[in-house]
N, C-alpha and C. Protein backbone atom coordinates (compact mmCIF):
# COMPACT_ATOMS: atom_id res chain seq x y z
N UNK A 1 7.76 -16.49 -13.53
CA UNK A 1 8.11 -15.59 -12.45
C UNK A 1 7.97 -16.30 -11.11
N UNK A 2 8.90 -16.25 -10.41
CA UNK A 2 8.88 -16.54 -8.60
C UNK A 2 8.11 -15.50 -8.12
N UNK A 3 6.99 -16.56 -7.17
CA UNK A 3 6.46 -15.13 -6.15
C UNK A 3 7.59 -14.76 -4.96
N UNK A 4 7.48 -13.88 -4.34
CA UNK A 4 8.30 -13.62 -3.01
C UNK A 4 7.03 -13.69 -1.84
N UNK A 5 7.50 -13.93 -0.91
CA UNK A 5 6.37 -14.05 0.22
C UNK A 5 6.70 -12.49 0.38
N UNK A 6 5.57 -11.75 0.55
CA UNK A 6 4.97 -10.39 0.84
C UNK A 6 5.64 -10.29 2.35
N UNK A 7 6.39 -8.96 1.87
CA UNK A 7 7.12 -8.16 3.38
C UNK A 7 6.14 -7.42 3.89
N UNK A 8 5.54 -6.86 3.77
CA UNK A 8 4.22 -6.31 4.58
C UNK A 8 2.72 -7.00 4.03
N UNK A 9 2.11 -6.39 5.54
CA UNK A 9 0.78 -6.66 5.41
C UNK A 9 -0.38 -6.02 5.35
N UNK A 10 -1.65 -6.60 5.44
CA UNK A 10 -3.27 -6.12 5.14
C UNK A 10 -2.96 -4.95 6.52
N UNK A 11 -3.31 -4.03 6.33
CA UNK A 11 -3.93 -3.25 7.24
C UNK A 11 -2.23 -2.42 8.03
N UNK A 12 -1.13 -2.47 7.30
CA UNK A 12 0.08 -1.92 7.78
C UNK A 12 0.61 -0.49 7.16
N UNK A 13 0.82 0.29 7.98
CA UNK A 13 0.67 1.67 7.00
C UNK A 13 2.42 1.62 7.27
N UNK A 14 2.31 2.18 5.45
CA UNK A 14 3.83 2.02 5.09
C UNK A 14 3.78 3.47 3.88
N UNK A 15 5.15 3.82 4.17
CA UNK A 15 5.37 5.31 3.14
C UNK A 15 6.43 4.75 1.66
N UNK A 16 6.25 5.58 1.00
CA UNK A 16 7.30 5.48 -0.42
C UNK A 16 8.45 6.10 -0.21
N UNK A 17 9.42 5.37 -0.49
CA UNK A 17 11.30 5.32 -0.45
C UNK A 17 11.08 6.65 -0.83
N UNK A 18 10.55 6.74 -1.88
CA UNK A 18 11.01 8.21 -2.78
C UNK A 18 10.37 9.20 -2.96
N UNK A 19 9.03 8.89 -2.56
CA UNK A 19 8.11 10.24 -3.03
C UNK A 19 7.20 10.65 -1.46
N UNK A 20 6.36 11.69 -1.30
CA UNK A 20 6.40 11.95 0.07
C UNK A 20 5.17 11.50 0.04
N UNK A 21 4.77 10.19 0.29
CA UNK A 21 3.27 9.96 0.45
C UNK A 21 3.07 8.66 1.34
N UNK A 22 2.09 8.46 2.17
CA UNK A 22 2.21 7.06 2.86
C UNK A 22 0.76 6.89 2.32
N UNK A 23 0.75 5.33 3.68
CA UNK A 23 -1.02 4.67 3.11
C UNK A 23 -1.05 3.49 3.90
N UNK A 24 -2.42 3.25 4.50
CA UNK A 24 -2.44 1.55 4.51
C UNK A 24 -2.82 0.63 3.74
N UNK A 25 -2.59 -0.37 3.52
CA UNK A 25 -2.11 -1.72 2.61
C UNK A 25 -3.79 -2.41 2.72
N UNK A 26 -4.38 -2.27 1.64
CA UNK A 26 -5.73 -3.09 1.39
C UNK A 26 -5.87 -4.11 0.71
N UNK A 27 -4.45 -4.56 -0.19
CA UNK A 27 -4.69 -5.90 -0.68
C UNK A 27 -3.14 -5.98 -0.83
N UNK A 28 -2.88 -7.14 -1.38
CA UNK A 28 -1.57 -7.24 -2.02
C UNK A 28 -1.55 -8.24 -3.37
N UNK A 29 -0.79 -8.01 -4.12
CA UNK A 29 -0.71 -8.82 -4.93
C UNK A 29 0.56 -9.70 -5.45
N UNK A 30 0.70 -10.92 -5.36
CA UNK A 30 1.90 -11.91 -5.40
C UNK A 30 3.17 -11.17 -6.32
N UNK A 31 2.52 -10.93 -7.06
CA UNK A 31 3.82 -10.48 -8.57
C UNK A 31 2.81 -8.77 -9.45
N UNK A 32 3.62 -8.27 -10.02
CA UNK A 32 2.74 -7.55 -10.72
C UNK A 32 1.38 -7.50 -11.32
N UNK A 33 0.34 -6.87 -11.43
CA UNK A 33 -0.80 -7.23 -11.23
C UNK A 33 -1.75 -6.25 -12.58
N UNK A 34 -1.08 -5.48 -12.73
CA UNK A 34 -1.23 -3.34 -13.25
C UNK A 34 -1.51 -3.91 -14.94
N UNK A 35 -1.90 -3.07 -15.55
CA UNK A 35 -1.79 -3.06 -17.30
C UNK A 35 -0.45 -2.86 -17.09
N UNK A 36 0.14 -3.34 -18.73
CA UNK A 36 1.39 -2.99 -19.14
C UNK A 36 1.71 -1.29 -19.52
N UNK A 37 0.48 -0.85 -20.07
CA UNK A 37 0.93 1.10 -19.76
C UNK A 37 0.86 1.43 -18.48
N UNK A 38 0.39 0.83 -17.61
CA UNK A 38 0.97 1.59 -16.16
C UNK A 38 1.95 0.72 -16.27
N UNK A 39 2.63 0.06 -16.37
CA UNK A 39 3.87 -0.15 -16.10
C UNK A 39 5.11 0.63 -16.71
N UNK A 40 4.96 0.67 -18.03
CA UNK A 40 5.62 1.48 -19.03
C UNK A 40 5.17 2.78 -18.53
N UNK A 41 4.71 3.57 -18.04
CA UNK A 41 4.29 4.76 -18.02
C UNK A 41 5.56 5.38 -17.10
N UNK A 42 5.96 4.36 -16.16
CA UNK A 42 7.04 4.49 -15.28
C UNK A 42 8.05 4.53 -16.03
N UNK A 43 9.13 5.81 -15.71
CA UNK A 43 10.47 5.86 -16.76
C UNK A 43 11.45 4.92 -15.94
N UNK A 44 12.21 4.38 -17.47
CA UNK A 44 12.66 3.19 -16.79
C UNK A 44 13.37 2.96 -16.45
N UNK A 45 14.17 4.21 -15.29
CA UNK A 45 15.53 4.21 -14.55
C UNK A 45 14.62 3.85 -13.48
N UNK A 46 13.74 3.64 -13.12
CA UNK A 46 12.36 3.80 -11.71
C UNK A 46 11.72 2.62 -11.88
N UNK A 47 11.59 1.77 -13.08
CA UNK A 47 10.65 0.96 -13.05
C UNK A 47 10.84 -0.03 -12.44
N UNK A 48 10.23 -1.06 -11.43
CA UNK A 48 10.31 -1.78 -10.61
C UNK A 48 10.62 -2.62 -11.58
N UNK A 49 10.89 -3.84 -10.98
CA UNK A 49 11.20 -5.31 -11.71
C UNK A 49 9.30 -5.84 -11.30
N UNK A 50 8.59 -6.91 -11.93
CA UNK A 50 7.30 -7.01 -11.72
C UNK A 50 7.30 -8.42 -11.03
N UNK A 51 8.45 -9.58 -10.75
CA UNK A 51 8.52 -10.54 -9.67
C UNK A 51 8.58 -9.98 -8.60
N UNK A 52 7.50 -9.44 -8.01
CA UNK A 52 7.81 -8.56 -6.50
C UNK A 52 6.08 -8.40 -6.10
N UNK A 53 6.60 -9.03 -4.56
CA UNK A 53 4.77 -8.02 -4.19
C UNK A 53 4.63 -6.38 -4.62
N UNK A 54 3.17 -6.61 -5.23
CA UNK A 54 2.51 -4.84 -5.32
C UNK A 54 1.71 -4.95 -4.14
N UNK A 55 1.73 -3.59 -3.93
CA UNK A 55 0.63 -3.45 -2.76
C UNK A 55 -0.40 -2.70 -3.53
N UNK A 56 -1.88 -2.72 -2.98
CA UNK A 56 -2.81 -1.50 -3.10
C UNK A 56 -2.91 -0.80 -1.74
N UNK A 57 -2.92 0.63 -2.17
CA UNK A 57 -2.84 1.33 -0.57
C UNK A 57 -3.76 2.64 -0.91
N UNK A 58 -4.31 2.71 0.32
CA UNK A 58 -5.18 4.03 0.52
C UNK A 58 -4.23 5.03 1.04
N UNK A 59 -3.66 5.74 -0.08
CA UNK A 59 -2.72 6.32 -0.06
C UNK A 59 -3.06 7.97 0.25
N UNK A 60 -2.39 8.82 0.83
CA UNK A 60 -2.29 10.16 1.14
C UNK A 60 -0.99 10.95 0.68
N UNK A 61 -1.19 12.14 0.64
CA UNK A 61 0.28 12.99 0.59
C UNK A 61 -0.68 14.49 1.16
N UNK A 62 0.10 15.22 1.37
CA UNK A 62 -0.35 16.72 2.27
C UNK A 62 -1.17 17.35 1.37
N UNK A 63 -1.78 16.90 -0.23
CA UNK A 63 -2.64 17.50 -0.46
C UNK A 63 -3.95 16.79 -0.74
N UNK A 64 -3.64 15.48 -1.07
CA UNK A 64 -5.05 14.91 -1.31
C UNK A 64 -4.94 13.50 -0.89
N UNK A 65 -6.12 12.48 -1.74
CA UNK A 65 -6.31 11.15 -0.74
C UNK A 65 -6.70 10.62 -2.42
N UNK A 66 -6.12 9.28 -2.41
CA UNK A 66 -6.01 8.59 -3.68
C UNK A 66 -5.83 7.05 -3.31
N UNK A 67 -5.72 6.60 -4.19
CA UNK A 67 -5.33 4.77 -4.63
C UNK A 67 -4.21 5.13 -5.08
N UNK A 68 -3.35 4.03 -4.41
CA UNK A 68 -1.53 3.95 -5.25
C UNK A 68 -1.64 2.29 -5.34
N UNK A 69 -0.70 1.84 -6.29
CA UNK A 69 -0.58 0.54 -6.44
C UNK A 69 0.76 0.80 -6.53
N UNK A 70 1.91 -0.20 -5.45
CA UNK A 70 3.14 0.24 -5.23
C UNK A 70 3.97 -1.22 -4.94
N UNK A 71 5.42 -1.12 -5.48
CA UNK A 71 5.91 -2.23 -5.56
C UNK A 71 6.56 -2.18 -4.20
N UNK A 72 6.75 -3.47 -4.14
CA UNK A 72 7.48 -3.64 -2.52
C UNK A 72 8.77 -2.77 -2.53
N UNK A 73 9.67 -3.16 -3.08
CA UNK A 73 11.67 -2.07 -3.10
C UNK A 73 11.16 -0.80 -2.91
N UNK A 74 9.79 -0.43 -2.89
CA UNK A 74 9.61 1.41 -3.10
C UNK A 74 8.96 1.39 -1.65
N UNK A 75 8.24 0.18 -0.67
CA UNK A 75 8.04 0.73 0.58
C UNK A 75 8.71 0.51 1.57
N UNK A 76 8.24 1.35 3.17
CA UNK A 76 9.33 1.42 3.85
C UNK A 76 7.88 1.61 4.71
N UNK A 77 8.08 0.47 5.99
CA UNK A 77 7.15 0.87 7.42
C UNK A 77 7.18 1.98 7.48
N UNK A 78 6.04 2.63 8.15
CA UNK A 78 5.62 3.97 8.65
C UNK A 78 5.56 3.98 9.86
N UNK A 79 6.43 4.47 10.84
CA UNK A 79 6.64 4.49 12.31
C UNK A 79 5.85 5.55 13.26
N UNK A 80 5.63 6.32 12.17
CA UNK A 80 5.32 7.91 12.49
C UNK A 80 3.71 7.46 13.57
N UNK A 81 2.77 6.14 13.50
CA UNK A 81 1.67 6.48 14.41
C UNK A 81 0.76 7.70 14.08
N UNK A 82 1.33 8.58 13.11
CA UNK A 82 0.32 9.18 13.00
C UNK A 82 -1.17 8.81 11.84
N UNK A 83 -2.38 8.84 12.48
CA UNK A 83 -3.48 8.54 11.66
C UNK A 83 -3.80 9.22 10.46
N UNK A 84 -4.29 8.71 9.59
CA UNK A 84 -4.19 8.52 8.06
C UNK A 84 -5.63 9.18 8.12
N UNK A 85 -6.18 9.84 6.61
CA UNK A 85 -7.09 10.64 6.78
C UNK A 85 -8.15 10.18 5.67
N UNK A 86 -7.37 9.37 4.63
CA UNK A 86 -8.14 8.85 3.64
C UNK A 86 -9.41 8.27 3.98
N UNK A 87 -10.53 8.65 3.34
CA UNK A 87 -12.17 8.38 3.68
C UNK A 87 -12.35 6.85 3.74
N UNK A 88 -11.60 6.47 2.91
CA UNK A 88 -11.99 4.72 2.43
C UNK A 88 -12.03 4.02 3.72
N UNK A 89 -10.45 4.49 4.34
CA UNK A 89 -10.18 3.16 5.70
C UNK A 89 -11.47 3.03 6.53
N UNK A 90 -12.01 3.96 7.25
CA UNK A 90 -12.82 4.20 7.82
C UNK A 90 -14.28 2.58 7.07
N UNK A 91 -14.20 2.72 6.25
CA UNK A 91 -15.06 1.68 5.53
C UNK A 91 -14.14 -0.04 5.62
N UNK A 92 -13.23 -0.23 5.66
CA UNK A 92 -12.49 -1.58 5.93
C UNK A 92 -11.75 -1.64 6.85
N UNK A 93 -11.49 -0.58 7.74
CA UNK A 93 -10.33 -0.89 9.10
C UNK A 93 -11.30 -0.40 10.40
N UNK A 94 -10.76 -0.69 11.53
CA UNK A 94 -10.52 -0.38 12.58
C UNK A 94 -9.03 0.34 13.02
N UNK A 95 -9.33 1.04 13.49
CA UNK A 95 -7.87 1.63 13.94
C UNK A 95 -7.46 1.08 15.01
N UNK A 96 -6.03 0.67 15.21
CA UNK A 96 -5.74 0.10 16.64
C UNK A 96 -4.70 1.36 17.56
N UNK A 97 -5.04 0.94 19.01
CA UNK A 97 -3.82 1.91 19.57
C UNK A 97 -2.49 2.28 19.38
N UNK A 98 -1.96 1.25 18.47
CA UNK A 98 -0.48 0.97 18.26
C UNK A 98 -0.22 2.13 16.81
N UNK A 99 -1.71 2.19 16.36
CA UNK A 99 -1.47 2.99 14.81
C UNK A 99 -1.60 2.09 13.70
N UNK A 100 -1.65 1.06 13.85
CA UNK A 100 -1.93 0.12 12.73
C UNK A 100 -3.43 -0.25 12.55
N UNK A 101 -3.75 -0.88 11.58
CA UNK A 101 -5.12 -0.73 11.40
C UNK A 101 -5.45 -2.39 10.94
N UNK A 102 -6.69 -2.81 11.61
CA UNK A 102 -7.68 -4.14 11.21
C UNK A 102 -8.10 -4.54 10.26
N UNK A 103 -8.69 -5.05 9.74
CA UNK A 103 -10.16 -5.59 8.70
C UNK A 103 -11.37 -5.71 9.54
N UNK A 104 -12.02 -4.66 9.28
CA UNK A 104 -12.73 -4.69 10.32
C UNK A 104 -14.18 -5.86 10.11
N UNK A 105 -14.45 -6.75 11.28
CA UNK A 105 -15.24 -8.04 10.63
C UNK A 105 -16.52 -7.97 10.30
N UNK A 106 -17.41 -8.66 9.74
CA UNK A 106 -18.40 -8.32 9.31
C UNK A 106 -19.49 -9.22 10.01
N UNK A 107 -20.43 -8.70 10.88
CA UNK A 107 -21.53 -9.50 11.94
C UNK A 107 -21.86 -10.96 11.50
N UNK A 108 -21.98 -12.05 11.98
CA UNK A 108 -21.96 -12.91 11.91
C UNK A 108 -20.65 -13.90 10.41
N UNK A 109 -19.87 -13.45 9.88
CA UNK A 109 -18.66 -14.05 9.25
C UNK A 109 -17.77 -14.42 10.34
């Protein structure tokens, strides 16, 4: 498998093409990363191709706050500026004015 150099980044809040949920980006991973039943679990008119960045994202939708692991073709920047509510960030980001979010550093590293 070819890696692709990763279209987004650590700390960039980005939403899903298709489903109504956004998140910011806490790791990424070069090529598929998941067990093969989460992959298969996806029906396979939907299933990503797995030469592609995944993201992990501290993901939201209007009812709750979760982990998504999401292939790149399924995200799309999040313009909206509006702040994200998931408990986690608060533990690895800083929030910036712009709406995007840090790694936030750790005292003397």
């Amino acid at each position: 498998m070819q890696e692709r150099k990763a279209k987004f980044g650590i700390g960039q809040v980005v939403r899903h093409r298709r489903y109504p949920f956004r998140g910011v980006i806490y790791d990424v991973d070069p090529v598929f990363a998941n067990t093969e039943e989460w992959w298969l679990a996806i029906p396979e008119n939907l299933r990503p191709s797995k030469d592609q960045p995944f993201y992990h994202l501290f993901a939201e939708n209007s009812d709750t706050e979760y982990i998504a692991y999401v292939s790149e073709q399924n995200l799309l920047p999040d313009r909206s500026s509006e702040p994200l509510r998931h408990p986690q960030i608060d533990d690895v980001f800083n929030r910036l004015d712009d709406g995007s979010y840090r790694v936030k550093t750790v005292p003397g590293h």
